[in-house]
Protein backbone atom coordinates (compact mmCIF):
# COMPACT_ATOMS: atom_id res chain seq x y z
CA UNK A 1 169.44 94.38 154.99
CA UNK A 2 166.56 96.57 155.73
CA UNK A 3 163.48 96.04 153.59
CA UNK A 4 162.28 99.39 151.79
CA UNK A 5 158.75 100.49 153.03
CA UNK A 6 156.46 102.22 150.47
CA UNK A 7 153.85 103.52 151.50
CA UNK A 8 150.62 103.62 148.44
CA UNK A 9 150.22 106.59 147.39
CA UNK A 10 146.77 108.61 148.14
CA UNK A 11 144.01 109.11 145.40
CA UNK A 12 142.71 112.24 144.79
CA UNK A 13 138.93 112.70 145.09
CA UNK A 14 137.58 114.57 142.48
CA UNK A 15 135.21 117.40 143.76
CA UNK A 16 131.27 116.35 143.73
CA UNK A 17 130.66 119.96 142.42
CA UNK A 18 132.84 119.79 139.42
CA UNK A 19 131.75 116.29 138.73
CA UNK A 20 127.78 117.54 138.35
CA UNK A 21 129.30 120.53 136.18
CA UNK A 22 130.84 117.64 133.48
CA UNK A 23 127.74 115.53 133.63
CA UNK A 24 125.87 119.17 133.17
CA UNK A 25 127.68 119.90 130.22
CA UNK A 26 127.64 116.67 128.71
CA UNK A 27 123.53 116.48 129.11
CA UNK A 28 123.46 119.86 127.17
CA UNK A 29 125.76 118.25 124.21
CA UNK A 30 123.63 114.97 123.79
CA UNK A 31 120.37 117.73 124.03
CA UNK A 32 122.07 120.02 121.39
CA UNK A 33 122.90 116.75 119.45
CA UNK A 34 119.83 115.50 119.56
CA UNK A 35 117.99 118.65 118.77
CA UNK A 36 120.13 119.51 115.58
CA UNK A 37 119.41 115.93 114.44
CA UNK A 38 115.84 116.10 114.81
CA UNK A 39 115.79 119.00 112.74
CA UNK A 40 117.89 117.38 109.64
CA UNK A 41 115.23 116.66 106.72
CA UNK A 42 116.33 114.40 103.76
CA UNK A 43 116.91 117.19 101.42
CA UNK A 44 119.49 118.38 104.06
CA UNK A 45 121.35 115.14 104.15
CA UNK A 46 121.34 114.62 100.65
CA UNK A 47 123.20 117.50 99.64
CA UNK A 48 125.59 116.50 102.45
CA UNK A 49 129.61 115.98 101.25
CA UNK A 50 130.51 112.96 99.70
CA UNK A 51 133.71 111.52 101.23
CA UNK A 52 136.74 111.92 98.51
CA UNK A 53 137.70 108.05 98.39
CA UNK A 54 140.45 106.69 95.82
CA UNK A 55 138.69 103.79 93.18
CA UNK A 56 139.88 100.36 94.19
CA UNK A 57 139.67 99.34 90.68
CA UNK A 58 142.01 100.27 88.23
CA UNK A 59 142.07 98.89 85.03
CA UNK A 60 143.20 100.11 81.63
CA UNK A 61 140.98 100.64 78.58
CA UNK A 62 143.11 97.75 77.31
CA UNK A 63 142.09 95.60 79.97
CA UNK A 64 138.64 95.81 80.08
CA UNK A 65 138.57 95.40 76.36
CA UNK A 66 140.38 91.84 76.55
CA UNK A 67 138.16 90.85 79.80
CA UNK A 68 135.57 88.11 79.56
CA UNK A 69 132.05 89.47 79.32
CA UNK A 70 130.73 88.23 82.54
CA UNK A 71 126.21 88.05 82.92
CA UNK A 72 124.75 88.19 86.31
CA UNK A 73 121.72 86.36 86.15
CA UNK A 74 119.36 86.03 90.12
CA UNK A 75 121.20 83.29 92.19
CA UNK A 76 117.49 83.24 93.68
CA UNK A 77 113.90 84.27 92.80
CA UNK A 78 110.64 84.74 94.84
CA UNK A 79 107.20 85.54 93.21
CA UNK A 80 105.41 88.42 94.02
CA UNK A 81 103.57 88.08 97.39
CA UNK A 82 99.66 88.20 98.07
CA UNK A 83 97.73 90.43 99.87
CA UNK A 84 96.65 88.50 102.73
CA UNK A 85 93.19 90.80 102.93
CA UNK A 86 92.00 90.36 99.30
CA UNK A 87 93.71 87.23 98.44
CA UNK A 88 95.53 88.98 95.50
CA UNK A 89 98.65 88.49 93.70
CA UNK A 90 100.57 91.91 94.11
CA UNK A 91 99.78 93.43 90.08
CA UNK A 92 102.39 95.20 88.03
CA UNK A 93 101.36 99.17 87.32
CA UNK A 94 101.34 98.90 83.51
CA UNK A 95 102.05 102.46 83.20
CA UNK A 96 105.31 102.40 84.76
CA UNK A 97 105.76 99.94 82.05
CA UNK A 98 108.37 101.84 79.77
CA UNK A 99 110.71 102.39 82.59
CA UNK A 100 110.70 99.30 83.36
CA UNK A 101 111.72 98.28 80.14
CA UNK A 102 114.89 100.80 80.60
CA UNK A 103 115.30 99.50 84.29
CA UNK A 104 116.09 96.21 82.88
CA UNK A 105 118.69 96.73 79.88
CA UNK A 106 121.32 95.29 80.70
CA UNK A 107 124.37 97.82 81.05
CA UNK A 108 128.27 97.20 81.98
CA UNK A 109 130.20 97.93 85.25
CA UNK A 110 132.36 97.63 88.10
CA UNK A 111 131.11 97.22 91.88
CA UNK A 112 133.38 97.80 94.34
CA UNK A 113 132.61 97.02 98.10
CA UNK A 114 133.93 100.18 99.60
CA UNK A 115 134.19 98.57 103.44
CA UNK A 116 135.26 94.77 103.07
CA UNK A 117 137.38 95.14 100.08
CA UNK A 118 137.03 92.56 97.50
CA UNK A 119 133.86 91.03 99.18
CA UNK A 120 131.36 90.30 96.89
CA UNK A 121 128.27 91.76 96.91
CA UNK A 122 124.64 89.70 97.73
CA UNK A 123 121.46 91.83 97.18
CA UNK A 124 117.85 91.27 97.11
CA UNK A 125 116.26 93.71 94.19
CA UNK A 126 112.47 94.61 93.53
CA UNK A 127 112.51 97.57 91.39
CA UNK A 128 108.60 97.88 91.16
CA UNK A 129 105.14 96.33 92.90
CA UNK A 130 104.37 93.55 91.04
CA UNK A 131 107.87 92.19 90.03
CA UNK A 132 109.80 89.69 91.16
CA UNK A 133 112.06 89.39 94.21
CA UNK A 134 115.49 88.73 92.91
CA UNK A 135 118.70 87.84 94.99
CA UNK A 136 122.22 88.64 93.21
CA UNK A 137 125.69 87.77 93.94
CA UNK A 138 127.80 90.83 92.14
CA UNK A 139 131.79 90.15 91.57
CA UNK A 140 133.71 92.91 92.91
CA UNK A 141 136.70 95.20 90.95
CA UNK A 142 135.76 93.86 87.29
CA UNK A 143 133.60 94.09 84.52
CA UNK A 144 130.28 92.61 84.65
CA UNK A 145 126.68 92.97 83.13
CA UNK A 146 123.57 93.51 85.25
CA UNK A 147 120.13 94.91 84.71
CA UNK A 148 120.40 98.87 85.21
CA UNK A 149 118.06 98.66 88.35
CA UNK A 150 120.80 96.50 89.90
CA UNK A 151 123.59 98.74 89.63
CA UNK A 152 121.39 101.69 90.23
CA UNK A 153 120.49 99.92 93.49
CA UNK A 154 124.35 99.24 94.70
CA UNK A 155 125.37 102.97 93.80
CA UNK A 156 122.74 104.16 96.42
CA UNK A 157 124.10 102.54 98.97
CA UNK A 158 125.49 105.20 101.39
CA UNK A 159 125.08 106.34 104.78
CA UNK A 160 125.69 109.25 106.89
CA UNK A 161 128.32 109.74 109.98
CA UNK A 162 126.87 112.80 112.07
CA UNK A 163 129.64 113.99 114.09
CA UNK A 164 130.45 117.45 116.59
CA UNK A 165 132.88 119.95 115.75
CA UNK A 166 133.79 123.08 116.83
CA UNK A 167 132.43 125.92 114.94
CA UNK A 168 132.36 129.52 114.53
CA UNK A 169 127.93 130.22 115.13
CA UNK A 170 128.35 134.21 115.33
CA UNK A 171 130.84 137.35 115.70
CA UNK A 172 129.85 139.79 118.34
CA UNK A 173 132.05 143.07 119.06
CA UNK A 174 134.58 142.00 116.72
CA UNK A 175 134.82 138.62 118.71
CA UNK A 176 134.41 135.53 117.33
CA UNK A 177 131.81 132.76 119.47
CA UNK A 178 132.30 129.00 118.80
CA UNK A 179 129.97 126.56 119.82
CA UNK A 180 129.13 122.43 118.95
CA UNK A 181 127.84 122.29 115.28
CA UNK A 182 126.23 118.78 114.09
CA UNK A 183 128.08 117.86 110.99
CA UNK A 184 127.74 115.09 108.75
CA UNK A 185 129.37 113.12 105.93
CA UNK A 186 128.02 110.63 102.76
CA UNK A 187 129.60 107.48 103.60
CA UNK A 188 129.54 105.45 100.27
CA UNK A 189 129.64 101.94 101.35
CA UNK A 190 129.11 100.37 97.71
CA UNK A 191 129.97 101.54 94.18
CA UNK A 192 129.04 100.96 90.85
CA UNK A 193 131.05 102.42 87.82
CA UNK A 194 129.95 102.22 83.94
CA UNK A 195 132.86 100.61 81.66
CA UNK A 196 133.34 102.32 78.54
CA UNK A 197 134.01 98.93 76.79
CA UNK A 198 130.86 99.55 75.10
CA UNK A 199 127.94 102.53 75.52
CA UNK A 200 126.88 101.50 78.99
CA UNK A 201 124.84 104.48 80.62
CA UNK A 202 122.93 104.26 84.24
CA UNK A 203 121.72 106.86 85.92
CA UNK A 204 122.63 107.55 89.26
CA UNK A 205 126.13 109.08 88.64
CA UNK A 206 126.96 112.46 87.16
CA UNK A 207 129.78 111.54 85.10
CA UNK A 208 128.12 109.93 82.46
């Protein structure tokens, strides 16, 4: 019984030429990249598109009448610090006083943890110089009450995912050029909704 032979088969080399044209091309798309995010300011990103997500939470007016009123209160609490220069206690601005005052009314709501769902939500809060250092522990997907800072703080928690695509940058001769475009998304990684259950306004969202 003769034994079958194969012989390996031989790799092809890939020309040093075209390899110098890839790494070329890939060193002007990291420079283009890195230009065009340079050149993002805040205002730009802020008016960036918010990604169309469905709520996790979905509960009837009926429900969240019957549920139990549930009151965060800090799982934790740190005095303000001192300046280690002067030797002062860090001093509330009296004139921001008012606002505080609104800051901390307590209003209704539902956080929802848009990337580990269900996962509660721990925070550290310190709405103004001169206030306390709180640390929360927020239920996820049902009513609760907090202080209006602390929902107003989990609702601006979002990032942005900066991305290339493909897109049209001018028309010449009836022929259309397209080139790498820097993109970018609002990610919202936590969520806080009012509950109509009873006049519960925060601002922060534009449907209220």
């Amino acid at each position: 019984m003769t034994e079958e032979v194969k012989t390996p088969k031989r790799r092809t080399k890939t020309p040093a030429k075209k390899l110098d044209k890839d790494l070329q091309k890939a060193a002007e798309q990291f420079d283009k990249f890195d230009s065009e995010i340079k050149s993002m300011t805040m205002d730009r990103l802020n008016t960036a598109p918010k990604e169309e997500v469905e709520p996790q939470t979905k509960l009837s007016s009926t429900e969240i009448g019957k549920s139990k009123d549930i009151y965060l209160k800090p799982e934790r609490t740190l005095p303000p610090g001192t300046d280690p220069k002067s030797g002062r206690v860090e001093q509330f601005n009296d004139k921001f006083r008012e606002q505080y005052n609104y800051d901390k009314e307590y209003v209704q709501f539902i956080a929802e943890n848009k990337e580990i769902l269900g996962e509660t939500i721990e925070m550290w809060t310190k709405p103004y110089p001169g206030m306390n250092c709180e640390f929360w522990k927020v239920p996820t997907n049902k009513p609760v009450w907090g202080p209006r800072y602390l929902a107003e703080q989990i609702k601006r928690k979002n990032y942005h995912r900066l991305m290339m695509q493909d897109k049209p940058t001018n028309m010449e001769g009836g022929m259309t050029y397209y080139g790498q475009m820097t993109v970018d998304t609002t990610i919202q990684r936590l969520d806080a909704m009012p509950v109509s259950k009873r006049k519960s306004i925060f601002m922060g969202s534009n449907s209220f």
